[in-house]
PDB file of N, CA and C in Angstrom:
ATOM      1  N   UNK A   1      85.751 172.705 109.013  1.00  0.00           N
ATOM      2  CA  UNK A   1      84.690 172.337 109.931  1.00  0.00           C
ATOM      3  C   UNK A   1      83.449 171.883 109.172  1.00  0.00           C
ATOM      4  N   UNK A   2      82.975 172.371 107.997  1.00  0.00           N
ATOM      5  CA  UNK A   2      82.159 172.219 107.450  1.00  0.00           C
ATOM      6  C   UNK A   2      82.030 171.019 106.389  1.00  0.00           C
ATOM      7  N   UNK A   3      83.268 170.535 105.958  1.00  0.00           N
ATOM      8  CA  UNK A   3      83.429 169.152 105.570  1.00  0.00           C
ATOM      9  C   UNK A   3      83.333 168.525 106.170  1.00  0.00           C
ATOM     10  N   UNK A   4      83.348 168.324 107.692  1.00  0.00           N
ATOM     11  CA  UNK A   4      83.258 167.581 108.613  1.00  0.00           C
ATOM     12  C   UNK A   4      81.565 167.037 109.136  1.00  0.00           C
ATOM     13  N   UNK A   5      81.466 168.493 109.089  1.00  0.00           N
ATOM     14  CA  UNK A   5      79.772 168.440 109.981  1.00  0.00           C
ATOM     15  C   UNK A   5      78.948 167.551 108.553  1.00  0.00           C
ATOM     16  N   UNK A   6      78.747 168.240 107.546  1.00  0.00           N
ATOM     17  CA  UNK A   6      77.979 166.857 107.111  1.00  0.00           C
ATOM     18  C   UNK A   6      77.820 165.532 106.628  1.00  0.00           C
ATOM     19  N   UNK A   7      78.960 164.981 106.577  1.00  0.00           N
ATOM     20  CA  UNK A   7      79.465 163.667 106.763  1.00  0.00           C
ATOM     21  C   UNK A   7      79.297 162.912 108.553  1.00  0.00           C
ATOM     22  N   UNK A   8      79.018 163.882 109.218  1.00  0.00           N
ATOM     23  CA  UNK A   8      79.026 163.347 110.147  1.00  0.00           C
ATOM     24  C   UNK A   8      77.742 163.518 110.814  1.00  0.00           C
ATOM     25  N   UNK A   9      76.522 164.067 109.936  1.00  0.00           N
ATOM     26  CA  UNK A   9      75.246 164.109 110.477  1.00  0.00           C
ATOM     27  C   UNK A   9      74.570 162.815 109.512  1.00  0.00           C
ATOM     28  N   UNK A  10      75.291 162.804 108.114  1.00  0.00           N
ATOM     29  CA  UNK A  10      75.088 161.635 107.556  1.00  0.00           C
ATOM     30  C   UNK A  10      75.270 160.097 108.382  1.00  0.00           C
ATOM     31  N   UNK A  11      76.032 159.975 108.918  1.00  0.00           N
ATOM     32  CA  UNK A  11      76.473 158.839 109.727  1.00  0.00           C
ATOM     33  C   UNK A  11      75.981 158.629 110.970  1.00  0.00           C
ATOM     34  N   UNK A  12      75.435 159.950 111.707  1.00  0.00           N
ATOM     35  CA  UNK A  12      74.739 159.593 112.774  1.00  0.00           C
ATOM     36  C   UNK A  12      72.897 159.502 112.213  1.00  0.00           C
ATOM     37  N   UNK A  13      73.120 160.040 111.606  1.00  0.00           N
ATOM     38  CA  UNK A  13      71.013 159.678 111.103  1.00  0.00           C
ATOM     39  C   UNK A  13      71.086 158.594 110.490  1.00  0.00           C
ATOM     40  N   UNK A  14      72.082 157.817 109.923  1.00  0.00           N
ATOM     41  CA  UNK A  14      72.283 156.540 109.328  1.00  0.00           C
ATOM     42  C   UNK A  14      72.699 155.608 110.304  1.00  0.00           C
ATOM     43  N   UNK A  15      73.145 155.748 111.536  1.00  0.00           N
ATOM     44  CA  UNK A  15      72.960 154.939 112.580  1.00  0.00           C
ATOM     45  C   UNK A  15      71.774 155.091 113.366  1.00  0.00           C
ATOM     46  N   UNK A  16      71.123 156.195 113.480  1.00  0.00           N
ATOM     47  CA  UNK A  16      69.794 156.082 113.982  1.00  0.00           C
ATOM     48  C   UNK A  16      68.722 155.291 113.495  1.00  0.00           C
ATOM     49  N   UNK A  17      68.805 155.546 111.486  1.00  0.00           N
ATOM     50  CA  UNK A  17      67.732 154.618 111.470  1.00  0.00           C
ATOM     51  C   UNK A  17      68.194 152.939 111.384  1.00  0.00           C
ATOM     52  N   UNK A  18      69.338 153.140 111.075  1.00  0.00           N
ATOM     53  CA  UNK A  18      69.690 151.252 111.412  1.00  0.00           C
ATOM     54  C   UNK A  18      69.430 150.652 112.983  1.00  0.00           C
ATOM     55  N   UNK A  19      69.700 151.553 114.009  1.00  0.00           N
ATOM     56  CA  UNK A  19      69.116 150.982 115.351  1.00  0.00           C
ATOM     57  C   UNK A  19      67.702 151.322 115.324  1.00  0.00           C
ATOM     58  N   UNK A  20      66.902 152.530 114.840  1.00  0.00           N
ATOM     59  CA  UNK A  20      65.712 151.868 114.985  1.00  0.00           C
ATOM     60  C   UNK A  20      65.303 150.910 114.123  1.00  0.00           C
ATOM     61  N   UNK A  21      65.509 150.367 113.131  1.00  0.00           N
ATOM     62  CA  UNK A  21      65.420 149.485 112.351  1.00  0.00           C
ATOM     63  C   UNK A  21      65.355 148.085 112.814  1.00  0.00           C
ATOM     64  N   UNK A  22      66.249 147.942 113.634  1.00  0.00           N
ATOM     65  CA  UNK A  22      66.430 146.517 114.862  1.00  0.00           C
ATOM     66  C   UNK A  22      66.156 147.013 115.733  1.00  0.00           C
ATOM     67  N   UNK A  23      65.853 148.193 116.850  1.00  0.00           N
ATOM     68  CA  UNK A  23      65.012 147.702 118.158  1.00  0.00           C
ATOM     69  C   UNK A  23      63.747 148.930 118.112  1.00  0.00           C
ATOM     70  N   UNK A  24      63.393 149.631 117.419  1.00  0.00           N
ATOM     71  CA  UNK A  24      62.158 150.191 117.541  1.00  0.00           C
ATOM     72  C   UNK A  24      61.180 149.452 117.598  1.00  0.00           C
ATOM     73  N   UNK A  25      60.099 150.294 117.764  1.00  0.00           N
ATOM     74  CA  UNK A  25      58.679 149.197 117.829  1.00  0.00           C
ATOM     75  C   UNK A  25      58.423 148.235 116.682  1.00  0.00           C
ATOM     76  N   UNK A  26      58.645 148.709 115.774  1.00  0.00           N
ATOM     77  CA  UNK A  26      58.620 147.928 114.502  1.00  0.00           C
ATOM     78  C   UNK A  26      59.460 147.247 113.606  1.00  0.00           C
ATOM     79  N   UNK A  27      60.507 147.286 114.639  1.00  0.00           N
ATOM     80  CA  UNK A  27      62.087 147.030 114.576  1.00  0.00           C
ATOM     81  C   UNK A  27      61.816 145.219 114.265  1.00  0.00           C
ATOM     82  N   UNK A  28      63.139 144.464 113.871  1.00  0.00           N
ATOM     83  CA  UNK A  28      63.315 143.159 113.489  1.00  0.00           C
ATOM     84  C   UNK A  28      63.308 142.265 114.453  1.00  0.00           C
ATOM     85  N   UNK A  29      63.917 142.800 116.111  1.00  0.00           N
ATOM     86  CA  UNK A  29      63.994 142.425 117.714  1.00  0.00           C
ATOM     87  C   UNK A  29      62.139 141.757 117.739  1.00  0.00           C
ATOM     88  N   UNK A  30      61.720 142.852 117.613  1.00  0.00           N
ATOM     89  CA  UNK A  30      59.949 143.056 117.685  1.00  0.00           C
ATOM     90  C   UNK A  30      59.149 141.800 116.985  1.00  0.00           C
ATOM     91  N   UNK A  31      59.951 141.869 115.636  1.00  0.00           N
ATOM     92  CA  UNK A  31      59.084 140.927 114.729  1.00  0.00           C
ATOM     93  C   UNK A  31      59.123 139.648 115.029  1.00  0.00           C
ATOM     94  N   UNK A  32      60.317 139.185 115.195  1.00  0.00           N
ATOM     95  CA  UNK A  32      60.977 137.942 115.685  1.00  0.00           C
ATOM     96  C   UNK A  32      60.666 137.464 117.217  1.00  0.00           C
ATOM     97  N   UNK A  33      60.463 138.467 118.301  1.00  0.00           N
ATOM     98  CA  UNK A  33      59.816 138.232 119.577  1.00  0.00           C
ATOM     99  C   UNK A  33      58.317 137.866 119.336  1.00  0.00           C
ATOM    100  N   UNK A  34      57.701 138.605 118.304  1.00  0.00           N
ATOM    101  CA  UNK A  34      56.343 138.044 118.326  1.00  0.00           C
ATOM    102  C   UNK A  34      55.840 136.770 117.479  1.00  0.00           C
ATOM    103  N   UNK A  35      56.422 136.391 116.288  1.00  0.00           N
ATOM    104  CA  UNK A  35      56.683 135.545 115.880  1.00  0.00           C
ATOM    105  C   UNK A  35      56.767 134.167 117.041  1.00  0.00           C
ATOM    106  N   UNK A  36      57.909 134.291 117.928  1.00  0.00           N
ATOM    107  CA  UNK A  36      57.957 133.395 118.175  1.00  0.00           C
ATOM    108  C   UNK A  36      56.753 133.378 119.705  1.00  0.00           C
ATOM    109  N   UNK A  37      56.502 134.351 120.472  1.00  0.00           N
ATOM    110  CA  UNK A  37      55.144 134.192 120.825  1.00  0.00           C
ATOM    111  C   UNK A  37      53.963 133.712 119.929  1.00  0.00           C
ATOM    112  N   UNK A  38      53.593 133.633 119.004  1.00  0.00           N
ATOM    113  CA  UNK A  38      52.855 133.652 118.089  1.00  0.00           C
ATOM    114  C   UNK A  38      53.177 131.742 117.919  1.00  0.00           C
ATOM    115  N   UNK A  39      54.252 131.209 117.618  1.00  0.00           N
ATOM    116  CA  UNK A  39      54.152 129.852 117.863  1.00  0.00           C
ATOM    117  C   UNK A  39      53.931 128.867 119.368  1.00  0.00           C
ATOM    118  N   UNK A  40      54.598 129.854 120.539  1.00  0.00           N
ATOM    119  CA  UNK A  40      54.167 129.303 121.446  1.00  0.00           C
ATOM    120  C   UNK A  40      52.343 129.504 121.866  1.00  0.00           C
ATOM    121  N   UNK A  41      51.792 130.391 121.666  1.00  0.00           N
ATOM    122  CA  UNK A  41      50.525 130.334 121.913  1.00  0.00           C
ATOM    123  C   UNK A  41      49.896 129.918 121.042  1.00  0.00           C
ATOM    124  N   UNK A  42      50.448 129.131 119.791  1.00  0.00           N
ATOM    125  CA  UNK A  42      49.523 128.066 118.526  1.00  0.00           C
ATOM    126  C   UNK A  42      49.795 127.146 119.598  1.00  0.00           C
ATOM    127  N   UNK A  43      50.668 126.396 119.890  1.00  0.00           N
ATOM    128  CA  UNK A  43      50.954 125.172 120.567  1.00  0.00           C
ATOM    129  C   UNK A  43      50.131 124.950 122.250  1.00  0.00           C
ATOM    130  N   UNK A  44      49.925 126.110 122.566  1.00  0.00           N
ATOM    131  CA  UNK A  44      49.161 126.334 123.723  1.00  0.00           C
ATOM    132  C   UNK A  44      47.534 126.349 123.371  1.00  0.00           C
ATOM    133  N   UNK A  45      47.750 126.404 122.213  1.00  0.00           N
ATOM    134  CA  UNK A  45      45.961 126.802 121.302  1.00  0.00           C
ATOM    135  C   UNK A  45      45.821 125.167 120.992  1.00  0.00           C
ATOM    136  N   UNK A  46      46.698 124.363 120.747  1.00  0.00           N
ATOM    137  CA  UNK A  46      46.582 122.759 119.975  1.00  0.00           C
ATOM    138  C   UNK A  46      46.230 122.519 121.371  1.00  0.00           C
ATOM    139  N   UNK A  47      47.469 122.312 122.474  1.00  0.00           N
ATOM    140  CA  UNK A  47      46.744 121.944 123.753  1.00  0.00           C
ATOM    141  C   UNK A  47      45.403 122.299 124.573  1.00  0.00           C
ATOM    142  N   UNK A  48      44.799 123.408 124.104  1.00  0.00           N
ATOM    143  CA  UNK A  48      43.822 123.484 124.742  1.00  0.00           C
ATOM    144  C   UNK A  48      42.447 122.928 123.901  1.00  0.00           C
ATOM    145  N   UNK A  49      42.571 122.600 122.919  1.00  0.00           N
ATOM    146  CA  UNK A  49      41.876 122.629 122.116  1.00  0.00           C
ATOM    147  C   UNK A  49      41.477 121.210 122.209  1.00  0.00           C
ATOM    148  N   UNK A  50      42.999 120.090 122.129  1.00  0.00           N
ATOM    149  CA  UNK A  50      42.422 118.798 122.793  1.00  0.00           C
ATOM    150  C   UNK A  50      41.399 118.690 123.638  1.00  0.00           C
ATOM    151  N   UNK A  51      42.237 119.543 124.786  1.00  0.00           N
ATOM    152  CA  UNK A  51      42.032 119.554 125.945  1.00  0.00           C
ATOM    153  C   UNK A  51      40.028 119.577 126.583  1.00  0.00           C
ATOM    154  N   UNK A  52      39.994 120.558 125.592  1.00  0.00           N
ATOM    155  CA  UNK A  52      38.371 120.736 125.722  1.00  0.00           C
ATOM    156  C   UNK A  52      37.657 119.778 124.852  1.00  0.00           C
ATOM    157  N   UNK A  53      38.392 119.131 123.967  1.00  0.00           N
ATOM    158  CA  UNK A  53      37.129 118.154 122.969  1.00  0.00           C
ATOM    159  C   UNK A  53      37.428 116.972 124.171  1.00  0.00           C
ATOM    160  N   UNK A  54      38.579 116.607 124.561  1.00  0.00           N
ATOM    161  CA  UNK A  54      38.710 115.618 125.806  1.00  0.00           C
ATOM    162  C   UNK A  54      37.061 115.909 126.926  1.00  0.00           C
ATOM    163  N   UNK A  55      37.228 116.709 126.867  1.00  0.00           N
ATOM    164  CA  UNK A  55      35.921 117.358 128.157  1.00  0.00           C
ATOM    165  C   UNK A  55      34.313 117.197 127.717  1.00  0.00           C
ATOM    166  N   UNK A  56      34.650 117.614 125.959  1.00  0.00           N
ATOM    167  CA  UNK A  56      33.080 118.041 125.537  1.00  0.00           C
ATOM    168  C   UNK A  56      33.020 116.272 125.394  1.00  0.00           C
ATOM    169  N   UNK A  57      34.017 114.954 124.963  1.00  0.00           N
ATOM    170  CA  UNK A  57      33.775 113.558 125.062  1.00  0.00           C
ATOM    171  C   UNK A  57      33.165 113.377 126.054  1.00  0.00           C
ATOM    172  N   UNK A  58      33.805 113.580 127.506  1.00  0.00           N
ATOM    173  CA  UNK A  58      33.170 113.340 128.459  1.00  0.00           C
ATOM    174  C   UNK A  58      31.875 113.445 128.813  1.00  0.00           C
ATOM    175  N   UNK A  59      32.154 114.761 128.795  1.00  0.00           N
ATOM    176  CA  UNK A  59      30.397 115.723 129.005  1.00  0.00           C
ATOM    177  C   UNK A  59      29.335 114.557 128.167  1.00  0.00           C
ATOM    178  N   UNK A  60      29.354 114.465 126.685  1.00  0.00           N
ATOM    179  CA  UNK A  60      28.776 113.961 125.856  1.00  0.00           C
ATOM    180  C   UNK A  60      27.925 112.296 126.660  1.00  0.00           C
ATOM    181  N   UNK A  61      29.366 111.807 127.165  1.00  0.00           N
ATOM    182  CA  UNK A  61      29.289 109.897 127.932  1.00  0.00           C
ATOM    183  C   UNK A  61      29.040 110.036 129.099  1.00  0.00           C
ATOM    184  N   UNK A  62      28.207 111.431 129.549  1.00  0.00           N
ATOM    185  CA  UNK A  62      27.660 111.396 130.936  1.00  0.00           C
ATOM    186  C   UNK A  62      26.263 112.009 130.466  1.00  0.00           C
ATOM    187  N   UNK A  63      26.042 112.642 129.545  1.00  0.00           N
ATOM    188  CA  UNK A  63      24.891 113.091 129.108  1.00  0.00           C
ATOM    189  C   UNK A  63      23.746 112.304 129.133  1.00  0.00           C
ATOM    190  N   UNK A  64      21.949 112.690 129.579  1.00  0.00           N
ATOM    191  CA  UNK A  64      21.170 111.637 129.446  1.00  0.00           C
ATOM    192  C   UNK A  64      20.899 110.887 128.046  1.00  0.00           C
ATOM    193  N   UNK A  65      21.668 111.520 126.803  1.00  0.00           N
ATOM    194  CA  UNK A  65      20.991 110.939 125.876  1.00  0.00           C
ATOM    195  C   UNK A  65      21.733 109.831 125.595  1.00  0.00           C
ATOM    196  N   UNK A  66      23.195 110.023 126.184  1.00  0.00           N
ATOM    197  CA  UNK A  66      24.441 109.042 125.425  1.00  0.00           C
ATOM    198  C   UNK A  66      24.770 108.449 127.271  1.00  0.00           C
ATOM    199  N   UNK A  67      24.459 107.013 127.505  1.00  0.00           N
ATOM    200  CA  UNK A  67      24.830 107.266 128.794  1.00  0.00           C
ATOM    201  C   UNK A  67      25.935 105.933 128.875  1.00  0.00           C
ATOM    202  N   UNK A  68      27.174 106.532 129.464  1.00  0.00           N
ATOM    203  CA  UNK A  68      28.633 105.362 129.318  1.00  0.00           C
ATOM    204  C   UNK A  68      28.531 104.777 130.777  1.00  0.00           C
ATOM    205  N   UNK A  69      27.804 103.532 130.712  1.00  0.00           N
ATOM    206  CA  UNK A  69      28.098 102.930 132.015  1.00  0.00           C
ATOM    207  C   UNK A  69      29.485 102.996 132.969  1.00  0.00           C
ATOM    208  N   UNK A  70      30.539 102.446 131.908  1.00  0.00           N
ATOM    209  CA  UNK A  70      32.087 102.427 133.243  1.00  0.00           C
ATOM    210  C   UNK A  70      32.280 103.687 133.259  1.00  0.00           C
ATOM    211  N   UNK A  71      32.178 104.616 132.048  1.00  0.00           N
ATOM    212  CA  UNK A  71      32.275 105.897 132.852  1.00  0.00           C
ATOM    213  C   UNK A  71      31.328 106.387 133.840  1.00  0.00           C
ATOM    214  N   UNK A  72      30.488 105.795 134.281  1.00  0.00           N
ATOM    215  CA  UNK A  72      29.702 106.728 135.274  1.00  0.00           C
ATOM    216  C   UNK A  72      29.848 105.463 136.632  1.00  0.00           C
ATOM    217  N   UNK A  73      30.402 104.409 136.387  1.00  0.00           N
ATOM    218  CA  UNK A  73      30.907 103.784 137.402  1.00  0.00           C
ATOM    219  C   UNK A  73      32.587 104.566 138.098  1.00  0.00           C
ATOM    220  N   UNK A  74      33.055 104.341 137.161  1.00  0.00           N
ATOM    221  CA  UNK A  74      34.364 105.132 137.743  1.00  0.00           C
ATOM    222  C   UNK A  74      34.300 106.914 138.280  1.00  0.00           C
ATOM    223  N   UNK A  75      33.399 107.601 137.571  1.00  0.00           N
ATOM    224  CA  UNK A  75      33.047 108.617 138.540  1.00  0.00           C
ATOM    225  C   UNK A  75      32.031 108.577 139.904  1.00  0.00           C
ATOM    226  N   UNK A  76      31.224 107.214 139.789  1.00  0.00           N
ATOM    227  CA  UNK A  76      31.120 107.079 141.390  1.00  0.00           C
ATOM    228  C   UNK A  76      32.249 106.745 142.533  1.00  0.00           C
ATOM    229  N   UNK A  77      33.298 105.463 141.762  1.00  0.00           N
ATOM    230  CA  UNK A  77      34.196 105.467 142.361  1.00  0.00           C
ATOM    231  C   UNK A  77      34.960 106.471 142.645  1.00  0.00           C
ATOM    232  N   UNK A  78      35.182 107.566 141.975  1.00  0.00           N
ATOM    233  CA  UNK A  78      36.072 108.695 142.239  1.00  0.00           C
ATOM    234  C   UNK A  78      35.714 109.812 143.211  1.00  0.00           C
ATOM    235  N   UNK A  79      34.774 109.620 142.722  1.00  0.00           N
ATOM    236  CA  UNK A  79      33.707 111.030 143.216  1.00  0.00           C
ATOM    237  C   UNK A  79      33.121 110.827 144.788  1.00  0.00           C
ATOM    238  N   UNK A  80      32.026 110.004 144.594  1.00  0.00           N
ATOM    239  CA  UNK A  80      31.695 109.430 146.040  1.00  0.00           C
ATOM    240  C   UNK A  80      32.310 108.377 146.813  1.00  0.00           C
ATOM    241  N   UNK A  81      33.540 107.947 146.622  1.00  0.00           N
ATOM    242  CA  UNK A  81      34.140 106.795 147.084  1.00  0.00           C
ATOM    243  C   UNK A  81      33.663 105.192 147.216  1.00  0.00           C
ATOM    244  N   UNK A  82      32.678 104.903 145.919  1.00  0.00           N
ATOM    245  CA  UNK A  82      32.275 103.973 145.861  1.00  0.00           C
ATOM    246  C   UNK A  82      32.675 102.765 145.373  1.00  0.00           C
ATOM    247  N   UNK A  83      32.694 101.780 146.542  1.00  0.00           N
ATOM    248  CA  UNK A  83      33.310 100.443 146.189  1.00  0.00           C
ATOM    249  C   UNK A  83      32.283  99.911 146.595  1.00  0.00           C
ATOM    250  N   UNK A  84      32.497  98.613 145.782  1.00  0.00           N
ATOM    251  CA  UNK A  84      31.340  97.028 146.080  1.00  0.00           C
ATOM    252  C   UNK A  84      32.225  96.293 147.124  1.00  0.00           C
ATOM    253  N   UNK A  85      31.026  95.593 147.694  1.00  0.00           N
ATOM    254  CA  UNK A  85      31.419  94.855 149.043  1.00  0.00           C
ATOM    255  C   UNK A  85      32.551  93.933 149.137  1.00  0.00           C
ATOM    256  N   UNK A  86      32.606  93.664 147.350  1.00  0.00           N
ATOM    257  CA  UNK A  86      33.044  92.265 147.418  1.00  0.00           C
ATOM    258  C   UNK A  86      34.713  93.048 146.403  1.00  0.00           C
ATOM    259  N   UNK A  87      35.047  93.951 146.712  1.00  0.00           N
ATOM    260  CA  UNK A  87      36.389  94.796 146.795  1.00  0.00           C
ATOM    261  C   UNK A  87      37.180  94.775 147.615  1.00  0.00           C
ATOM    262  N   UNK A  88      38.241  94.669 147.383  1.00  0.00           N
ATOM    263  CA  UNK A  88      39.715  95.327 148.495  1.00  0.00           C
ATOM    264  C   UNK A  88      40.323  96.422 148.043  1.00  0.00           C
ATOM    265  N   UNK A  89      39.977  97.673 148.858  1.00  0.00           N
ATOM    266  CA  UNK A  89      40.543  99.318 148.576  1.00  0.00           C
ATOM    267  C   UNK A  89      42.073  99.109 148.826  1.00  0.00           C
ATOM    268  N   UNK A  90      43.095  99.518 148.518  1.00  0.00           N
ATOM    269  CA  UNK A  90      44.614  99.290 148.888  1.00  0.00           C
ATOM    270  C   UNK A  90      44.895 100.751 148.475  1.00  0.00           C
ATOM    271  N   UNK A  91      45.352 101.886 149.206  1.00  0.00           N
ATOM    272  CA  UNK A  91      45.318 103.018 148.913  1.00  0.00           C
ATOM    273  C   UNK A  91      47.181 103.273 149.466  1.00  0.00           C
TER     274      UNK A  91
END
């Protein structure tokens, strides 16, 4: 019995730490799930990041110091529905 029992507490604490090893908190499952969160929210970080210099351009070509005529024509058109007389709306 006793040849038995510790060979066989060896093998179960040696499967314990190999499964926690792959799914504990700090396990390889873990590393690799965040990892690859970790690239999808860079790529979500590039898109937003355009996204707002796209905005701070804008902001900038509506600003009083920098002022973009067609852009502030096309946000009347957009905005207040402004067309010239001498237009045809086709919606």
């Amino acid at each position: 019995m006793r040849e038995l029992f510790y060979p066989s507490l060896v093998v179960t604490v040696g499967f314990y730490f190999a499964i926690s090893s792959l799914r504990g908190d700090d396990g390889l499952y873990h590393r690799l799930e965040a990892e690859a969160q970790g690239r999808i929210l860079s790529t979500e970080l590039t898109q937003l990041t355009a996204e707002v210099d796209a905005l701070r351009n804008r902001t900038k070509r509506l600003s009083d110091s920098f002022l973009d005529l067609d852009l502030l024509d096309q946000q009347a058109r957009d905005v207040l529905g402004y067309v010239r007389p001498d237009e045809i709306v086709i919606r």
